[in-house]
Protein backbone atom coordinates (compact mmCIF):
# COMPACT_ATOMS: atom_id res chain seq x y z
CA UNK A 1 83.69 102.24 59.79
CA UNK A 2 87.18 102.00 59.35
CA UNK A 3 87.56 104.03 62.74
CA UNK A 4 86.27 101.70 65.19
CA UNK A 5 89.22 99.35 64.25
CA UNK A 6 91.48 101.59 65.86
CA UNK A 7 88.93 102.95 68.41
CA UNK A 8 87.30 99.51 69.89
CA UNK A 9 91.69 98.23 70.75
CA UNK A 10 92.26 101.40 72.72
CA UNK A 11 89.21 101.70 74.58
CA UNK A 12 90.10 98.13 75.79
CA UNK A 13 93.41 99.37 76.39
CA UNK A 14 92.15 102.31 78.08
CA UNK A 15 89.71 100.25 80.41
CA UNK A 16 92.45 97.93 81.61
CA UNK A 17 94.38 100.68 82.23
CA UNK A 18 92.18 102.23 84.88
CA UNK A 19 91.26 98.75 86.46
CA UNK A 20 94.99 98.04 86.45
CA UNK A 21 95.72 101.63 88.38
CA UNK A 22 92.68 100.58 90.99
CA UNK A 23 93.80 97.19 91.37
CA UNK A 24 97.28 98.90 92.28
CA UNK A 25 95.71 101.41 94.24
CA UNK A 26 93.82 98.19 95.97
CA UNK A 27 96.94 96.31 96.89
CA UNK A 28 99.05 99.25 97.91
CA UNK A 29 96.61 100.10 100.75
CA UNK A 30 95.56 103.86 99.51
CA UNK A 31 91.87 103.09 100.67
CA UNK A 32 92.49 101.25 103.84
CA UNK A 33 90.99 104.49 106.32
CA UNK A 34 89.67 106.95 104.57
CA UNK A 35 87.98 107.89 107.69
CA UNK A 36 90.69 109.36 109.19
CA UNK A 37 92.15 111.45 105.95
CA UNK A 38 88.28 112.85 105.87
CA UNK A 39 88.89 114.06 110.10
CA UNK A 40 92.35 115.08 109.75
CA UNK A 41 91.39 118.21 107.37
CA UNK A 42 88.74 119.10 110.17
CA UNK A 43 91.06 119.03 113.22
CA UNK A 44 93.37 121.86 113.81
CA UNK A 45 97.04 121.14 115.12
């Protein structure tokens, strides 16, 4: 029982972690076209 004391703060931790790294993600424009990445790998230059 006396685990979930220390388990229940770092899963928090961990989940605000990851929603902070996607909000970042968000804001710094990594999924603006993903269109184009998916073409690029198909065309040859």
């Amino acid at each position: 029982m006396e685990i979930l004391y220390l388990l229940i703060p770092l899963s928090v931790v961990l989940v605000l972690l990851i929603i902070g790294v996607f909000w970042w993600a968000l804001q710094s424009g990594q999924f603006d076209n993903i269109e184009r990445e998916g073409e690029r790998i198909l065309r040859q230059d």
